[in-house]
PDB file of N, CA and C in Angstrom:
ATOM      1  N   UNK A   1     106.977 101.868 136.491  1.00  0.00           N
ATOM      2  CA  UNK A   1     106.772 100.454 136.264  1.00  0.00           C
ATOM      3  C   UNK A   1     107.220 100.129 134.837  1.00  0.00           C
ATOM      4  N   UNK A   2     107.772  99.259 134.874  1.00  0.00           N
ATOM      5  CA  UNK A   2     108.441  98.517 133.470  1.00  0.00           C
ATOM      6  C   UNK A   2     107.388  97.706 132.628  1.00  0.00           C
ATOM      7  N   UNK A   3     107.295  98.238 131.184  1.00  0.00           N
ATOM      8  CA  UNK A   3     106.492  96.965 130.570  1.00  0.00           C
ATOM      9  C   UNK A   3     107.001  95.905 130.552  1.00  0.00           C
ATOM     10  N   UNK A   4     106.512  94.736 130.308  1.00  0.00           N
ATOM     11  CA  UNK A   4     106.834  93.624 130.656  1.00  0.00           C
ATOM     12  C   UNK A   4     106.420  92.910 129.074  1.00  0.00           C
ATOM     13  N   UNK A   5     107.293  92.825 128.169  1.00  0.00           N
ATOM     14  CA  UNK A   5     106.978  91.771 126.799  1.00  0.00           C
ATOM     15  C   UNK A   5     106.544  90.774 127.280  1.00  0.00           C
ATOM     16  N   UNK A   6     105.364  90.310 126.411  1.00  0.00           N
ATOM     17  CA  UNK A   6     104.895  88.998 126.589  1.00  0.00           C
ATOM     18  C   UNK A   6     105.400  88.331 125.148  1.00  0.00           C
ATOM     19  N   UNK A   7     105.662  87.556 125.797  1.00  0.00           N
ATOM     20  CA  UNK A   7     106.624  86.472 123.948  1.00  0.00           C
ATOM     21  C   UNK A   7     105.408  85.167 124.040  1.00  0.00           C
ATOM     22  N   UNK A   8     105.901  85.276 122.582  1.00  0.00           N
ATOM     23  CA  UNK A   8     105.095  84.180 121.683  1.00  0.00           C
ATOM     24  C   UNK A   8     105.103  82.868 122.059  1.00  0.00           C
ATOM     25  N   UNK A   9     104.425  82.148 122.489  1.00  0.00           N
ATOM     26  CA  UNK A   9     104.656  80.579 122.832  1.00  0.00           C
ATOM     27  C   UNK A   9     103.867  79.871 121.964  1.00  0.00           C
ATOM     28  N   UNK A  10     105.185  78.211 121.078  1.00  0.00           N
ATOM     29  CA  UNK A  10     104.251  78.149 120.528  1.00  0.00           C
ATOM     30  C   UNK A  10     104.481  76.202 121.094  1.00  0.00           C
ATOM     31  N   UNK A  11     102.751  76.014 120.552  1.00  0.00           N
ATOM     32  CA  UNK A  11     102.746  74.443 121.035  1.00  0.00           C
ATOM     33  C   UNK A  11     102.907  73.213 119.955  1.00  0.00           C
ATOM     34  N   UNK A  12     103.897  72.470 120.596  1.00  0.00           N
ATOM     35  CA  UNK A  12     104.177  71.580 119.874  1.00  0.00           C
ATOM     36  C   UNK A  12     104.467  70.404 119.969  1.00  0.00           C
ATOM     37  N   UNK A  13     103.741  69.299 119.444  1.00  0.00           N
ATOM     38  CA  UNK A  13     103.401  67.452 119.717  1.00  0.00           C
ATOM     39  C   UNK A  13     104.542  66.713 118.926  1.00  0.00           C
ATOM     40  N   UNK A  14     105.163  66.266 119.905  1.00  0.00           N
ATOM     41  CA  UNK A  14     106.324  65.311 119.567  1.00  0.00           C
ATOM     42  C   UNK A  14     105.943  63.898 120.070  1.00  0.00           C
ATOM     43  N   UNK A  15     107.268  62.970 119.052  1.00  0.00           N
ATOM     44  CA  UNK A  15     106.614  61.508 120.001  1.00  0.00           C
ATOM     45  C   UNK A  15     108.561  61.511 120.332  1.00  0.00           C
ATOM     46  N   UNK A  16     107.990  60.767 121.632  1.00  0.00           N
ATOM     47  CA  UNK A  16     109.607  60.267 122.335  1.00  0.00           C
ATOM     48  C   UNK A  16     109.273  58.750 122.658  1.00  0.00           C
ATOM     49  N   UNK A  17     110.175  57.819 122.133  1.00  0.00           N
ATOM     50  CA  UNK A  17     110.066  56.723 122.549  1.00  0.00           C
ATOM     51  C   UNK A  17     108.803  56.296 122.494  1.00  0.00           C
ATOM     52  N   UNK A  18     107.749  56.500 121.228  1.00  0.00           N
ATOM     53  CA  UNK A  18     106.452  55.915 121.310  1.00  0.00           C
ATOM     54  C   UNK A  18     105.861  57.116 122.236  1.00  0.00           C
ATOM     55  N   UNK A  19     105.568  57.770 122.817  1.00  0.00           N
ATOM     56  CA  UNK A  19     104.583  58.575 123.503  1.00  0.00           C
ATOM     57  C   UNK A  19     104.650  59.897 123.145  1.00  0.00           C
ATOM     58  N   UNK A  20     103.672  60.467 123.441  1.00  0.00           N
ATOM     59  CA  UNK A  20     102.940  61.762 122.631  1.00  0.00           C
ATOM     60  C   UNK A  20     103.435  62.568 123.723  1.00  0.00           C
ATOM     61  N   UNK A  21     103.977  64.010 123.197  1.00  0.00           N
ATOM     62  CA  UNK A  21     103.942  65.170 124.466  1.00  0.00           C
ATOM     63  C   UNK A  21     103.692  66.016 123.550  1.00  0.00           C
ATOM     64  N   UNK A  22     103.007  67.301 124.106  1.00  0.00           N
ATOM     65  CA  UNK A  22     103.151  68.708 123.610  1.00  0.00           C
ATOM     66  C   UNK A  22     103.764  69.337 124.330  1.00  0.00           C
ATOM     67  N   UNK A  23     104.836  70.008 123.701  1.00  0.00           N
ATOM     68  CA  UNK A  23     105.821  70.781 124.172  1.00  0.00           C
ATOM     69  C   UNK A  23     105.169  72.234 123.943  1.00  0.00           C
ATOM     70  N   UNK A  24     105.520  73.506 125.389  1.00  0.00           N
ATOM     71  CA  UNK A  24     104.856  74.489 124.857  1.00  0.00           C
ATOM     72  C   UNK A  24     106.666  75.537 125.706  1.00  0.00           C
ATOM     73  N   UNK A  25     106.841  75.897 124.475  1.00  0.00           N
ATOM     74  CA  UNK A  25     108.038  76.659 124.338  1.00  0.00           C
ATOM     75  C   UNK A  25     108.083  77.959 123.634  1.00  0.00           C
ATOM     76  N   UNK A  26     109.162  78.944 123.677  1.00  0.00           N
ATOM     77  CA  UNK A  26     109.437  79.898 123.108  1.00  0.00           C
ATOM     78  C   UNK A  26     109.959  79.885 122.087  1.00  0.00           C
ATOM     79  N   UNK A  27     110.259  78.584 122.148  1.00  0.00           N
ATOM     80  CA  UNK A  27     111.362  78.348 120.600  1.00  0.00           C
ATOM     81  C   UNK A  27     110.087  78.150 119.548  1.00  0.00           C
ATOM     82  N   UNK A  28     110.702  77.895 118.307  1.00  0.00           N
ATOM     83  CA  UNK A  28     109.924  77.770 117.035  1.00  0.00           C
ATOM     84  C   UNK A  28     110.011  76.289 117.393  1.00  0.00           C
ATOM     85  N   UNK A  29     108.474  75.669 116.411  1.00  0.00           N
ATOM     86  CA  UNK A  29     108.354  74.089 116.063  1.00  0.00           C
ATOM     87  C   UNK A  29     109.609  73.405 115.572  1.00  0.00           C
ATOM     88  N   UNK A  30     110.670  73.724 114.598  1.00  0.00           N
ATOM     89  CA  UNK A  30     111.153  72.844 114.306  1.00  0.00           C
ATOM     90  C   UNK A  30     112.334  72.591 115.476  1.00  0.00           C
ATOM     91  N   UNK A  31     112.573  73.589 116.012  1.00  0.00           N
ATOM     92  CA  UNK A  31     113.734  73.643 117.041  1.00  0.00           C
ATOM     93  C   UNK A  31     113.395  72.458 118.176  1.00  0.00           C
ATOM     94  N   UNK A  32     111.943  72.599 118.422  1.00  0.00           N
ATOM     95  CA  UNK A  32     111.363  71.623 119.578  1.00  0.00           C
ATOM     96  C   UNK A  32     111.596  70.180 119.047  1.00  0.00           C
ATOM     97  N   UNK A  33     111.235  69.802 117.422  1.00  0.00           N
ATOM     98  CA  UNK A  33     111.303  68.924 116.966  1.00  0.00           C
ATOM     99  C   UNK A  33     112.726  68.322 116.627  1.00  0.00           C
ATOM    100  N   UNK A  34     113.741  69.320 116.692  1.00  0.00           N
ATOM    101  CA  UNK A  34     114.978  68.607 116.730  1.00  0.00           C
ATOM    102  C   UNK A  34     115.609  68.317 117.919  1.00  0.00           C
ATOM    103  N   UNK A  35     115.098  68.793 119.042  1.00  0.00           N
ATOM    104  CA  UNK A  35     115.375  68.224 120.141  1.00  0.00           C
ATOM    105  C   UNK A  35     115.018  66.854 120.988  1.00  0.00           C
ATOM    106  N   UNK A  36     113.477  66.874 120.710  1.00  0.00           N
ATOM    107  CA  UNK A  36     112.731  65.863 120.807  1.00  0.00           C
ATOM    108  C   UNK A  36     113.462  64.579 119.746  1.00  0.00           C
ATOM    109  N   UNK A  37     114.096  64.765 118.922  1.00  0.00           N
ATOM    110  CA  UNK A  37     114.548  63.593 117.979  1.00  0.00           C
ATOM    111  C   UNK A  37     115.865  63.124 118.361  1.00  0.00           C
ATOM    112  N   UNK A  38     116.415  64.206 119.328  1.00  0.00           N
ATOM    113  CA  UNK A  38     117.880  64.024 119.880  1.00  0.00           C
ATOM    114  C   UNK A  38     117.908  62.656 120.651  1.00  0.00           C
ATOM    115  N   UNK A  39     116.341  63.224 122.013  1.00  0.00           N
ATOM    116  CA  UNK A  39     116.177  62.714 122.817  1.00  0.00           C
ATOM    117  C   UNK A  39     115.801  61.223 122.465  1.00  0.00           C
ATOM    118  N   UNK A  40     115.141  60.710 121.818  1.00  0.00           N
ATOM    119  CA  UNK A  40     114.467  59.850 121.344  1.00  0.00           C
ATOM    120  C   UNK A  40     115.445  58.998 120.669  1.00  0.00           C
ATOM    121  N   UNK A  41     116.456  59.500 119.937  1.00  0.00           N
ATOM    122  CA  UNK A  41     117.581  58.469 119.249  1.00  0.00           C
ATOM    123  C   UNK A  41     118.265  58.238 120.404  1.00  0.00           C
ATOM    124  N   UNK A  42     118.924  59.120 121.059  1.00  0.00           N
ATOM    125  CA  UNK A  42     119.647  58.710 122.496  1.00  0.00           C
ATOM    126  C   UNK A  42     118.768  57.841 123.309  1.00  0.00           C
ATOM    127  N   UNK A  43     117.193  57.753 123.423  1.00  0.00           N
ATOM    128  CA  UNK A  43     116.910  56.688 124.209  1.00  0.00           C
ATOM    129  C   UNK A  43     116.802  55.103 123.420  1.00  0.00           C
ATOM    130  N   UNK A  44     116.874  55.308 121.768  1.00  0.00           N
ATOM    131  CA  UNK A  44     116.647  54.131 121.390  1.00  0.00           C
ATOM    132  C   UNK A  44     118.470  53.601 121.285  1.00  0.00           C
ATOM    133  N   UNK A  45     119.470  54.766 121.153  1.00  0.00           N
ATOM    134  CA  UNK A  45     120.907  53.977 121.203  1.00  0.00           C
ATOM    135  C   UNK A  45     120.978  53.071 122.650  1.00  0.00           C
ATOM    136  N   UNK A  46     120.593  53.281 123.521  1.00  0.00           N
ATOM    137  CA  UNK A  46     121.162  53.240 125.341  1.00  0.00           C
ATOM    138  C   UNK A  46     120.438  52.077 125.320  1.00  0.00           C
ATOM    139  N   UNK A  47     118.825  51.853 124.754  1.00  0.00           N
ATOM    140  CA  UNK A  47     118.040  50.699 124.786  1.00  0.00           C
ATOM    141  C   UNK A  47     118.661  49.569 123.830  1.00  0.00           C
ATOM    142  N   UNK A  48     119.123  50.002 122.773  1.00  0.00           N
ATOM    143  CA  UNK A  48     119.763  49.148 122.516  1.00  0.00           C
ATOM    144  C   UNK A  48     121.353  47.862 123.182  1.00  0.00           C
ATOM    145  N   UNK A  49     121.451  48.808 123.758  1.00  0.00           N
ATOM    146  CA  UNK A  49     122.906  48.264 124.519  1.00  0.00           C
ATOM    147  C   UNK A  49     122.553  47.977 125.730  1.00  0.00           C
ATOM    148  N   UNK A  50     120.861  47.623 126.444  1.00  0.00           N
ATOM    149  CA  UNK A  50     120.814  47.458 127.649  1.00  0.00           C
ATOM    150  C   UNK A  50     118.924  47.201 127.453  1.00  0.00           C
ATOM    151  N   UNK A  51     118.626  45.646 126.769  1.00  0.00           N
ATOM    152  CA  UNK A  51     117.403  46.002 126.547  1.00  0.00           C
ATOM    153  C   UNK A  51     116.543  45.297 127.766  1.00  0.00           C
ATOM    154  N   UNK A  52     117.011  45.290 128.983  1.00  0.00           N
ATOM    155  CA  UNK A  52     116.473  44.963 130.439  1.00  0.00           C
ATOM    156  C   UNK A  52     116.164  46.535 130.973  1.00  0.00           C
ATOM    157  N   UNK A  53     116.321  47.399 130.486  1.00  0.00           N
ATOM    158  CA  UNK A  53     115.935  48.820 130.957  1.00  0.00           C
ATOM    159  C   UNK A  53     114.587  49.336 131.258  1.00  0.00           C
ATOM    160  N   UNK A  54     114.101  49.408 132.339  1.00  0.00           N
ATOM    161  CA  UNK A  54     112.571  49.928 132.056  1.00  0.00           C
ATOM    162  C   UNK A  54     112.674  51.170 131.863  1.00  0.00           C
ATOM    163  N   UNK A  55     111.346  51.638 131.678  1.00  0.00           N
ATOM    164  CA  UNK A  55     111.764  52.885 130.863  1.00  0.00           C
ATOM    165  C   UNK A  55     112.164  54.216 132.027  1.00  0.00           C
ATOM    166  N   UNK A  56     111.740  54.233 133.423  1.00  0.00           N
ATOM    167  CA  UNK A  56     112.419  55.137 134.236  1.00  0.00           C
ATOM    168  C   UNK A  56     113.756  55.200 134.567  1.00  0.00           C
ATOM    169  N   UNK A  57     113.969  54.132 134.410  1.00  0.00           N
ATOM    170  CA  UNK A  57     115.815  53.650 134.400  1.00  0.00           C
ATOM    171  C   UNK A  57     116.435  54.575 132.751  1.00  0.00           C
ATOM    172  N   UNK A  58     115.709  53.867 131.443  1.00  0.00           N
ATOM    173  CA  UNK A  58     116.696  54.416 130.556  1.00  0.00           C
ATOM    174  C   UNK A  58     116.096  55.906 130.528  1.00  0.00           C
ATOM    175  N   UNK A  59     115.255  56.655 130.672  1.00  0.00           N
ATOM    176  CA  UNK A  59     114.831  58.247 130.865  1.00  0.00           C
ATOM    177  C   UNK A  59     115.965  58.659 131.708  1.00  0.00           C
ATOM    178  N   UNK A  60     116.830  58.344 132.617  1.00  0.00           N
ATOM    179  CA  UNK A  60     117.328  58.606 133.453  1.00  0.00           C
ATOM    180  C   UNK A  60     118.916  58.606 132.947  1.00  0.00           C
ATOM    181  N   UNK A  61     118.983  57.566 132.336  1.00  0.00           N
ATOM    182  CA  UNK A  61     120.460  57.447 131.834  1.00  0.00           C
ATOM    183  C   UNK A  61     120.293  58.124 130.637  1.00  0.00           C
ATOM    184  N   UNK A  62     119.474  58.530 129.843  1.00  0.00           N
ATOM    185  CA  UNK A  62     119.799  59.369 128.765  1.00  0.00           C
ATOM    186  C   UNK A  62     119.767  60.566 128.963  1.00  0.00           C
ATOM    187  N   UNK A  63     119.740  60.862 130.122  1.00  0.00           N
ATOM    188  CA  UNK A  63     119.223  62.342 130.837  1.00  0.00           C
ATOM    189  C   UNK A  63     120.789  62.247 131.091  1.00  0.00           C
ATOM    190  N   UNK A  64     121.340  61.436 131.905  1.00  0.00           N
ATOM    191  CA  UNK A  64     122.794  61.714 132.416  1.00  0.00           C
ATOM    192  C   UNK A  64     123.481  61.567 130.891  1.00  0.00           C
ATOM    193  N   UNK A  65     123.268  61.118 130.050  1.00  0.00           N
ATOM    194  CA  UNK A  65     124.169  60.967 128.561  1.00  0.00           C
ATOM    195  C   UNK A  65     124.069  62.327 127.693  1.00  0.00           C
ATOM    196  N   UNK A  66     123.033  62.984 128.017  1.00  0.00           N
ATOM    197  CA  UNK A  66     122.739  64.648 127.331  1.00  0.00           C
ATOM    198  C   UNK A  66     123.569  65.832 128.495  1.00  0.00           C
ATOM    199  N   UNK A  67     123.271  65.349 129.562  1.00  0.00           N
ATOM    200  CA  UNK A  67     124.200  66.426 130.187  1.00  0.00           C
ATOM    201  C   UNK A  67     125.437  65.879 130.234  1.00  0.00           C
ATOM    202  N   UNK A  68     126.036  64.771 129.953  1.00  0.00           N
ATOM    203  CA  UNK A  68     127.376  64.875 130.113  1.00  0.00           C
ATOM    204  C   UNK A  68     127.884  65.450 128.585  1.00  0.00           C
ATOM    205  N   UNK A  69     126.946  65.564 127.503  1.00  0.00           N
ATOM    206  CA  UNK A  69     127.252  65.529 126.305  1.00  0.00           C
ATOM    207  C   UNK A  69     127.349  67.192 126.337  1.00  0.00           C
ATOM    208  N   UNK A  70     126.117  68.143 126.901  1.00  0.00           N
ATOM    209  CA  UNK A  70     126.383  69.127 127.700  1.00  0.00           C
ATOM    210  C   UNK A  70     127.945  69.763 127.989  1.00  0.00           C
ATOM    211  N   UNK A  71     127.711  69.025 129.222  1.00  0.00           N
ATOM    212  CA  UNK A  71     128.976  69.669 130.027  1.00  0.00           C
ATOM    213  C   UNK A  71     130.359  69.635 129.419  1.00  0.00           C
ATOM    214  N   UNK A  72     130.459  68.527 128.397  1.00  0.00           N
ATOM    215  CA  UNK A  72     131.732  68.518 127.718  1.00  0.00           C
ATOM    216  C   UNK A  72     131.649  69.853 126.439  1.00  0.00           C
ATOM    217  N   UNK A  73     130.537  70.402 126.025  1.00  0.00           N
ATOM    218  CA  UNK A  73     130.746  71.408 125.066  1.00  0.00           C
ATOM    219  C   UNK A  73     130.807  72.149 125.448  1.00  0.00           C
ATOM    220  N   UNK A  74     130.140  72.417 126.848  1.00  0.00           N
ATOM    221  CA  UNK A  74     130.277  73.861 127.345  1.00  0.00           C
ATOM    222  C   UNK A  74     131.783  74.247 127.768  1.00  0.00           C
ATOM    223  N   UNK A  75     132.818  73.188 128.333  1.00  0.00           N
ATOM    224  CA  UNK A  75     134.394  73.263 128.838  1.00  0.00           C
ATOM    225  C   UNK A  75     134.791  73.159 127.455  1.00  0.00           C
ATOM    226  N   UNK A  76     134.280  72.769 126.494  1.00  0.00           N
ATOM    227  CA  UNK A  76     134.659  73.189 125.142  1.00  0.00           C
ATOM    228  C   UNK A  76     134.762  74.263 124.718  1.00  0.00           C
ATOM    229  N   UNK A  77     133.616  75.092 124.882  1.00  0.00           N
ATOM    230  CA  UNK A  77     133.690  76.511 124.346  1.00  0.00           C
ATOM    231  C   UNK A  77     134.269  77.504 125.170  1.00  0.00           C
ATOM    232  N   UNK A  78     134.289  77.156 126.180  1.00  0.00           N
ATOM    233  CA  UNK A  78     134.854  78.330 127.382  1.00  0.00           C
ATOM    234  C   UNK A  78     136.353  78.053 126.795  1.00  0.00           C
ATOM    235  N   UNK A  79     137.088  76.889 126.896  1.00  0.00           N
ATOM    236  CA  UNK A  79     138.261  76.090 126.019  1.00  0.00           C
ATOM    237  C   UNK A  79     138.638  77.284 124.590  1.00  0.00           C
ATOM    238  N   UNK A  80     137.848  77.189 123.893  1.00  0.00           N
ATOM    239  CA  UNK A  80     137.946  77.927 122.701  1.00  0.00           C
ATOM    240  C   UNK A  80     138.184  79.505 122.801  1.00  0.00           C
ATOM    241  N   UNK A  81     137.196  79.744 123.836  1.00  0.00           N
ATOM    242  CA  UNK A  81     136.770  81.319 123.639  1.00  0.00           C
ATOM    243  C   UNK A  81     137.790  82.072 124.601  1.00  0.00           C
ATOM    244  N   UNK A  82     138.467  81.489 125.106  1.00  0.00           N
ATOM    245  CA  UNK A  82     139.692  81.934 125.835  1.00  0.00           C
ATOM    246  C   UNK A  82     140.838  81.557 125.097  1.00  0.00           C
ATOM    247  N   UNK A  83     141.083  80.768 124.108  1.00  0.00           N
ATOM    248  CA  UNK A  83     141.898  80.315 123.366  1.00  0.00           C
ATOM    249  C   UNK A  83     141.707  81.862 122.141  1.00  0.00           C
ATOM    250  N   UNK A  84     140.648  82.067 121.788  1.00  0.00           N
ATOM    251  CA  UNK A  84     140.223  82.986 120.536  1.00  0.00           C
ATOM    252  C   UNK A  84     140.502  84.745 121.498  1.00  0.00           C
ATOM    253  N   UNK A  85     140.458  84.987 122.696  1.00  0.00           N
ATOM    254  CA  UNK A  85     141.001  85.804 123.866  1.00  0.00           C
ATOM    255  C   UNK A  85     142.357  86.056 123.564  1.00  0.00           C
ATOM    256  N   UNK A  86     143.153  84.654 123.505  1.00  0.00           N
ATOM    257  CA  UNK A  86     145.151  84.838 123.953  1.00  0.00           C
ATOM    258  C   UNK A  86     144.924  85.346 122.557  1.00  0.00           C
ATOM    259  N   UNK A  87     144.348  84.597 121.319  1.00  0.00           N
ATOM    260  CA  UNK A  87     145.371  85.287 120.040  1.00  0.00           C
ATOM    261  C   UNK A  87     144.916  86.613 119.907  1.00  0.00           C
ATOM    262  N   UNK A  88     143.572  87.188 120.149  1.00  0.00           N
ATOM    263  CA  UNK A  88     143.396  88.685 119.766  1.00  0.00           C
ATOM    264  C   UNK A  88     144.421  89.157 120.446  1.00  0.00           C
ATOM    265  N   UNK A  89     145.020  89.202 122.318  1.00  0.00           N
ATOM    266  CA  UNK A  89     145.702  89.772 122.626  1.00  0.00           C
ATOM    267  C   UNK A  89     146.839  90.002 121.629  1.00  0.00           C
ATOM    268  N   UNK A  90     147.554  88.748 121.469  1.00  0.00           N
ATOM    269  CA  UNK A  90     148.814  88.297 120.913  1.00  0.00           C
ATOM    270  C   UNK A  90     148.580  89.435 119.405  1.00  0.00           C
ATOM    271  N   UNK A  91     147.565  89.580 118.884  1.00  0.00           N
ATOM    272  CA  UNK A  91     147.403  90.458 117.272  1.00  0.00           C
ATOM    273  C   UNK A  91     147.490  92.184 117.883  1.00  0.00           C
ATOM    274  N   UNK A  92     147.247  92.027 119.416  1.00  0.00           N
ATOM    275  CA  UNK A  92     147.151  93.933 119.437  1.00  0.00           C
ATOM    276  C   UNK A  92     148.732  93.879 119.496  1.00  0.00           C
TER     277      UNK A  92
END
């Protein structure tokens, strides 16, 4: 039987858009807190440009505005890291 690490979780109270959550993660506090601030400016940019939004509507579109923000870095780096692939070949 395999030991099994138990990792550190730690808890942490953010506000998004006016409301309180505790986040309980593996990451460190400030990491939670820069995410939570991501989220929260992206919901106050989107509210700004659409202030008929209730708030399950703009939760929703800033959810689709982080994963598309997502998905474009990730075809970014795959982009790169196959790009950083041809030149090592090209140096042997």
């Amino acid at each position: 039987m395999s030991e099994e690490r138990e990792t550190e979780r730690t808890r942490t109270t953010v506000s998004i858009y006016g409301q309180q959550y505790t986040i309980v993660s593996e990451e460190g506090a400030a990491h939670v807190k820069e995410v939570a601030q991501h989220v929260d400016q992206k919901m106050k940019e989107i509210r700004k440009r659409n202030t008929l939004l209730d708030t399950t509507r703009l939760a929703v579109l800033t959810a689709l505005n982080v994963a598309d923000d997502y998905v474009k870095m990730t075809k970014r780096l795959e982009q790169l890291e196959a790009k950083l692939k041809e030149e090592d070949k090209k140096d042997v």
